[in-house]
Protein backbone atom coordinates (compact mmCIF):
# COMPACT_ATOMS: atom_id res chain seq x y z
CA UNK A 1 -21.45 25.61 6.41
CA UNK A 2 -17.97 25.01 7.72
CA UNK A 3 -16.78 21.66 9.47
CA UNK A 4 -16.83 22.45 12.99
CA UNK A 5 -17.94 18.44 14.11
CA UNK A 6 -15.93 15.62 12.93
CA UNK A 7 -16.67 11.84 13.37
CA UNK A 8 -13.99 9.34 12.75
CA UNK A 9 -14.81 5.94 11.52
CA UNK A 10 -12.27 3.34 11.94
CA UNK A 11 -9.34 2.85 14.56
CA UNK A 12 -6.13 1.77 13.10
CA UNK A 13 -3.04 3.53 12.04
CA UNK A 14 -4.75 6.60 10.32
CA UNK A 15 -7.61 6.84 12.47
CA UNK A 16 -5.02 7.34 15.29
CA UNK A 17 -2.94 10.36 13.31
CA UNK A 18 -5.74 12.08 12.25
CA UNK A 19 -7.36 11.65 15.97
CA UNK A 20 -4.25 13.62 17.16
CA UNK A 21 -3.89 16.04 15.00
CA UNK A 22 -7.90 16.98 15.27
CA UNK A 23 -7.09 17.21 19.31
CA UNK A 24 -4.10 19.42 18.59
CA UNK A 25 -6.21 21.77 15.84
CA UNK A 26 -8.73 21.98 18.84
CA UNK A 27 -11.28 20.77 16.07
CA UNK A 28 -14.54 18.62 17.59
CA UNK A 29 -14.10 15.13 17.30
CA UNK A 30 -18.12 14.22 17.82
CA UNK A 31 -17.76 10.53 18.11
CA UNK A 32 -15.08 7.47 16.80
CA UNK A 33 -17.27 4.84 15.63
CA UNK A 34 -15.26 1.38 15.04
CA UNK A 35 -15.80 -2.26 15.62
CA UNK A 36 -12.57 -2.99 17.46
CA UNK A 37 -13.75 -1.49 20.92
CA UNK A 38 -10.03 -1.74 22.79
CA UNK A 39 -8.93 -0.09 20.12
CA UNK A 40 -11.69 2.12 19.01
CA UNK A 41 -11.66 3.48 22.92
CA UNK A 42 -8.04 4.43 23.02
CA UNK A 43 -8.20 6.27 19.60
CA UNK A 44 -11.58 7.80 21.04
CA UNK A 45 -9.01 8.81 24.28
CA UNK A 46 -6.84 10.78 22.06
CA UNK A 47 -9.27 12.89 20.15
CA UNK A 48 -11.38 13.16 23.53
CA UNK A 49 -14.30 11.72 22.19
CA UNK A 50 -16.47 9.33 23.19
CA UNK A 51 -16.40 5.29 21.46
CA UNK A 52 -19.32 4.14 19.51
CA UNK A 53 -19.73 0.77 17.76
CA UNK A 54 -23.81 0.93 16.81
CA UNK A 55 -24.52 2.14 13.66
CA UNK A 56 -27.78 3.43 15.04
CA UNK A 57 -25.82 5.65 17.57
CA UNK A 58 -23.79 7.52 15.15
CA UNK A 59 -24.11 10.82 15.90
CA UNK A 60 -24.68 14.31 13.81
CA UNK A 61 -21.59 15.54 12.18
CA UNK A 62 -20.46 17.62 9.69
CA UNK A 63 -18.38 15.39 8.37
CA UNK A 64 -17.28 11.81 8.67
CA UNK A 65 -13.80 10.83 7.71
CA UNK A 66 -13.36 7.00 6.79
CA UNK A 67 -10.21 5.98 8.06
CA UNK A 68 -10.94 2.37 6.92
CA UNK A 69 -8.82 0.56 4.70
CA UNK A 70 -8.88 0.14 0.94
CA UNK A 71 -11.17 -2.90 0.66
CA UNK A 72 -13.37 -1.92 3.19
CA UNK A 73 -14.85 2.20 2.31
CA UNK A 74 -17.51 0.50 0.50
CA UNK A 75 -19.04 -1.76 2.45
CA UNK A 76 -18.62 0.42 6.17
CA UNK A 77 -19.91 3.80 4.06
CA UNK A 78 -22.80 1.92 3.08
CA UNK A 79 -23.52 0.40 6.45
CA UNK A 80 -24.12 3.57 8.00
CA UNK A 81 -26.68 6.78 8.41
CA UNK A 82 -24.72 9.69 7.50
CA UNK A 83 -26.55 13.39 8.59
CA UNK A 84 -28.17 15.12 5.72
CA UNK A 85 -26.02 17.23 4.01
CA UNK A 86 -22.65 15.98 5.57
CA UNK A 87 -19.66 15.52 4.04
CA UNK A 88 -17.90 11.80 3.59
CA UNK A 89 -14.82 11.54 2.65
CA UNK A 90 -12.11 8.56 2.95
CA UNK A 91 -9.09 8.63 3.24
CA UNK A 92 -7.06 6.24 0.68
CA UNK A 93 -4.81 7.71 -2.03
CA UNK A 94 -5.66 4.72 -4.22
CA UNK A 95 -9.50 4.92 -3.56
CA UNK A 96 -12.32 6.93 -5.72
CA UNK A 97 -15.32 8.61 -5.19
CA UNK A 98 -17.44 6.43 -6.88
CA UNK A 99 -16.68 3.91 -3.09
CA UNK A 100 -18.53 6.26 -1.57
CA UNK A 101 -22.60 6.08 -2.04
CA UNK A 102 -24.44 8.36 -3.79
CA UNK A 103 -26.70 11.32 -2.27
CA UNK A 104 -24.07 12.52 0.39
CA UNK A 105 -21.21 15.06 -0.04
CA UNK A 106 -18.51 12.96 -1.23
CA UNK A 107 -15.18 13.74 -0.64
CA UNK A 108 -11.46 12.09 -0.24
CA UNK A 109 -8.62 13.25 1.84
CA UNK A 110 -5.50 11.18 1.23
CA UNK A 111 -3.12 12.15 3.45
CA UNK A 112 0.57 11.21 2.65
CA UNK A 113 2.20 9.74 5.15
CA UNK A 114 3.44 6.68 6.78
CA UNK A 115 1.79 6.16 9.58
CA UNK A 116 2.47 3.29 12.82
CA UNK A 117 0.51 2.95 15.59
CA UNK A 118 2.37 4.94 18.68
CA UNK A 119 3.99 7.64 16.86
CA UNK A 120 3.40 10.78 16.72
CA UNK A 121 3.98 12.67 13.31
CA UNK A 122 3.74 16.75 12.55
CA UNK A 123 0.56 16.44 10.54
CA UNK A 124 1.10 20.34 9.77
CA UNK A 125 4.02 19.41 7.31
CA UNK A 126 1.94 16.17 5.74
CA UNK A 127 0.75 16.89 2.33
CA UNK A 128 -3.53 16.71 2.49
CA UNK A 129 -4.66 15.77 -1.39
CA UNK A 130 -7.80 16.54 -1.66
CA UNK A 131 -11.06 15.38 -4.40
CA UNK A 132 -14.45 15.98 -3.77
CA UNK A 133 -17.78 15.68 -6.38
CA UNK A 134 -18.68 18.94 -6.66
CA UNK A 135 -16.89 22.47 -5.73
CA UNK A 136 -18.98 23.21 -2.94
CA UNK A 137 -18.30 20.30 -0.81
CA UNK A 138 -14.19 20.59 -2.54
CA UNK A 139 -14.12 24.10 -0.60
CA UNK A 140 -15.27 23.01 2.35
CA UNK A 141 -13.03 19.96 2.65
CA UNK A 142 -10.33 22.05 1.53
CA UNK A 143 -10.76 24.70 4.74
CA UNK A 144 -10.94 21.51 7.05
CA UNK A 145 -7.98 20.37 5.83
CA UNK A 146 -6.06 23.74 5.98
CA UNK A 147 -6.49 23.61 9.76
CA UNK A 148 -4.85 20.20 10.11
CA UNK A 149 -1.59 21.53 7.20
CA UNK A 150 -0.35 23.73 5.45
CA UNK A 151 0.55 21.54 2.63
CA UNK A 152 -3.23 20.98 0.67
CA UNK A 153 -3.68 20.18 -2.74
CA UNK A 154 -5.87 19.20 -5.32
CA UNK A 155 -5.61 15.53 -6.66
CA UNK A 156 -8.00 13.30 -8.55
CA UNK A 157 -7.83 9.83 -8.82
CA UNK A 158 -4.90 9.48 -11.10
CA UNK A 159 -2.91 11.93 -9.96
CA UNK A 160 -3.06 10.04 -6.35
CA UNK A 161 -2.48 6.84 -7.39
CA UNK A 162 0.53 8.29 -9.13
CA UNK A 163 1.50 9.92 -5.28
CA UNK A 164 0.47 6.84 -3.46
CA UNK A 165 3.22 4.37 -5.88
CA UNK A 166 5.61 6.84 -4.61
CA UNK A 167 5.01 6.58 -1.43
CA UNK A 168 5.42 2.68 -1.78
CA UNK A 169 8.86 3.25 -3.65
CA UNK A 170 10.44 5.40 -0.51
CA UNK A 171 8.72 4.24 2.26
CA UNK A 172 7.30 0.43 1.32
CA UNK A 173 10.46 -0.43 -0.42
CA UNK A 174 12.98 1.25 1.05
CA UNK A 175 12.00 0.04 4.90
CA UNK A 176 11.94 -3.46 3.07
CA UNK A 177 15.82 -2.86 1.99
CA UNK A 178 16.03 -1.61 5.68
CA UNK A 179 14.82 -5.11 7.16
CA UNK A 180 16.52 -7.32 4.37
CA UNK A 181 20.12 -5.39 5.07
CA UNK A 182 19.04 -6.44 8.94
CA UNK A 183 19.20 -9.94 7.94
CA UNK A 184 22.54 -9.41 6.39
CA UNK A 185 23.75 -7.95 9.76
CA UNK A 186 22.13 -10.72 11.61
CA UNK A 187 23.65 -13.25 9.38
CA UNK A 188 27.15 -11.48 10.60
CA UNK A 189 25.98 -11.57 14.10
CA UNK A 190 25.77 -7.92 13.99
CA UNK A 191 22.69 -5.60 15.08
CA UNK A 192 20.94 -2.30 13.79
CA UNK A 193 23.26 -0.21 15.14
CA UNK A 194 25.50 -0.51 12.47
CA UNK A 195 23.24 0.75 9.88
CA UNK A 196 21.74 3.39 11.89
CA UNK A 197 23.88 6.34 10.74
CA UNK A 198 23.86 5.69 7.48
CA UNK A 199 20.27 5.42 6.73
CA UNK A 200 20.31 8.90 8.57
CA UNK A 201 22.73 10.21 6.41
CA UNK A 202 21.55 8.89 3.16
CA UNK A 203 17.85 10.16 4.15
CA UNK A 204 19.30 13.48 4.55
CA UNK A 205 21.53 13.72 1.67
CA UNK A 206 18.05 13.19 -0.51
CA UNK A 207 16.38 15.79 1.39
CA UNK A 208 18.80 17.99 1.08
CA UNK A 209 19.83 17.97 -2.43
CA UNK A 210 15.69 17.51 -3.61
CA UNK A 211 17.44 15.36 -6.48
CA UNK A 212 18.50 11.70 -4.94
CA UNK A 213 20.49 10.90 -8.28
CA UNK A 214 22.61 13.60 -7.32
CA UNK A 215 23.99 12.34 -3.96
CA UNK A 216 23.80 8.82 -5.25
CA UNK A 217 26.92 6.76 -4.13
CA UNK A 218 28.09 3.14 -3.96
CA UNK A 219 29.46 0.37 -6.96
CA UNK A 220 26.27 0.67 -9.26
CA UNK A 221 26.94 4.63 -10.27
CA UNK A 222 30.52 4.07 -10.14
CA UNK A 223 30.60 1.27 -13.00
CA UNK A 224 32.47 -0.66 -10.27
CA UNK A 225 32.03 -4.62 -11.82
CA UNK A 226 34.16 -6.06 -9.53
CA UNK A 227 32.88 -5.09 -6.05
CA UNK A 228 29.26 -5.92 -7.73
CA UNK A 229 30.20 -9.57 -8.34
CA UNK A 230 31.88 -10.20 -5.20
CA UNK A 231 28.72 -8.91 -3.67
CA UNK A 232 26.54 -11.22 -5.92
CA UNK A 233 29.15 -14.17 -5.28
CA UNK A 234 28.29 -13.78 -1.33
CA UNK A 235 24.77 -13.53 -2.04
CA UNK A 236 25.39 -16.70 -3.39
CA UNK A 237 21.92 -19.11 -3.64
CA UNK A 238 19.72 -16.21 -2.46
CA UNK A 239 17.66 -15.69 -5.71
CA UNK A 240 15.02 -12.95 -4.32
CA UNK A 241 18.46 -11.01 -2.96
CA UNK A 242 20.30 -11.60 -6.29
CA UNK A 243 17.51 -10.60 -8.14
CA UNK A 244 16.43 -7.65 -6.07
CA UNK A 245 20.53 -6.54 -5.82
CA UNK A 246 21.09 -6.66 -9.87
CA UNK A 247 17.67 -4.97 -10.59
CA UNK A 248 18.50 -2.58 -8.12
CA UNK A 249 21.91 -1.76 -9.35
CA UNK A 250 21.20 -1.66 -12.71
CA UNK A 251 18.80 1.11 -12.18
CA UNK A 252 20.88 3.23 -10.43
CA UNK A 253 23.51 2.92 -13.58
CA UNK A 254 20.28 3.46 -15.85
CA UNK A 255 19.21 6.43 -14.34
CA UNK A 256 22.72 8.14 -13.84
CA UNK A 257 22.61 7.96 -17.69
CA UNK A 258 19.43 9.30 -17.81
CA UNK A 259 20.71 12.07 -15.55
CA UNK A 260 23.81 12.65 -17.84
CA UNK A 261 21.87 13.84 -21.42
């Protein structure tokens, strides 16, 4: 049996990206079943499905994909009648199978991206990692999730949690130094523009070189002390920045020694 029906449980960020990309795969969205029902109806909109919120109205599918968040795939997977012999499968890179109740098809496919509500993302280039309890119901999750990109792998539960920290470390973190460096500007009564091209630059540098450490720049990998205290002196009483600017710097001189044996 292949996965021709799909039913999406859940309506926030992920819910929304995968509702897209099942629309643009031409794949059968059956139903979106979700509590939030302004919400739950627009993602239903976008995978052309219809919105259901009673538990007792889910529908037939071949599989349902969880789109819940971390905290909450064990308590909604519990909650409702899956069809016999469907697959389940969530969709958290720092979730296990064991969330998922016994006597259906358990599965998990973490996809790894950043997702916001509104956006539209090329779900063909996302990497799918995929874990499932036995090979059968691997295989099949496996074809689903070739249709959707051509980036699939296999990942179990450490290896994801391994992916998912980082994810936090370039996306998480780095949109943080993004928003703090806004402050900064603010401070100056400057605005985003500023920064603008060079977070475009830098982004592309790393792509492009596949080895960050390479096109590294600023005081930190030049040994430059002196432009590093006259940053931390303007920091000045800001302990999180100071903290965040020194731990910062000193691994970027760490890891261009690292780089150097």
């Amino acid at each position: 049996m292949k996965v021709d029906k799909v039913t999406i449980v859940g309506s926030g960020n992920v819910a929304e990206a995968f509702a897209r990309a099942l629309k643009a795969a031409s794949i059968e969205v059956v139903q979106l079943f979700a509590r939030n029902r302004e919400r739950g109806e627009f993602v239903a909109s976008l995978a052309g499905c219809e919105f259901c919120s009673d538990p007792d109205k889910l529908k037939a599918a071949d599989l349902y994909l969880l789109c819940v968040s971390d905290r909450a795939i064990a308590e909604v997977a519990a909650s409702l009648p899956f069809s016999s012999g469907a697959i389940v499968a969530h969709t958290a890179g720092c979730g296990t199978l064991e969330m998922l109740p016994q006597g259906v098809n358990r599965a998990i496919i973490y996809p790894f991206q950043t997702f916001s509500a509104g956006r539209v993302v090329d779900f063909s280039k996302i990497f799918l990692f995929i874990e499932a309890a036995d090979s059968q119901t691997y295989d099949k999750a496996t074809a689903f999730a070739k249709c959707l990109s051509q980036n699939v792998r296999a990942a179990d539960a450490a290896l994801r949690e391994k992916i998912h920290l980082t994810g936090v470390l370039t996306s998480n973190f780095v949109n943080n130094m993004y928003a703090t460096a806004t402050e900064v500007l603010t401070d100056a009564a400057l605005d985003f523009d500023v920064i603008a091209p060079i977070i475009a630059e830098t982004a592309a540098k790393a792509i492009d070189s596949r080895n960050p450490s390479k096109v590294q720049t600023g005081p930190a990998v030049r040994g430059d002390n002196q432009t590093l205290e006259r940053h931390r002196k303007l920091i000045g009483d800001n302990e999180t920045l100071r903290k965040m600017y020194d731990i910062i710097s000193e691994n970027i001189w760490r890891i261009r020694e690292t780089s150097k044996r």
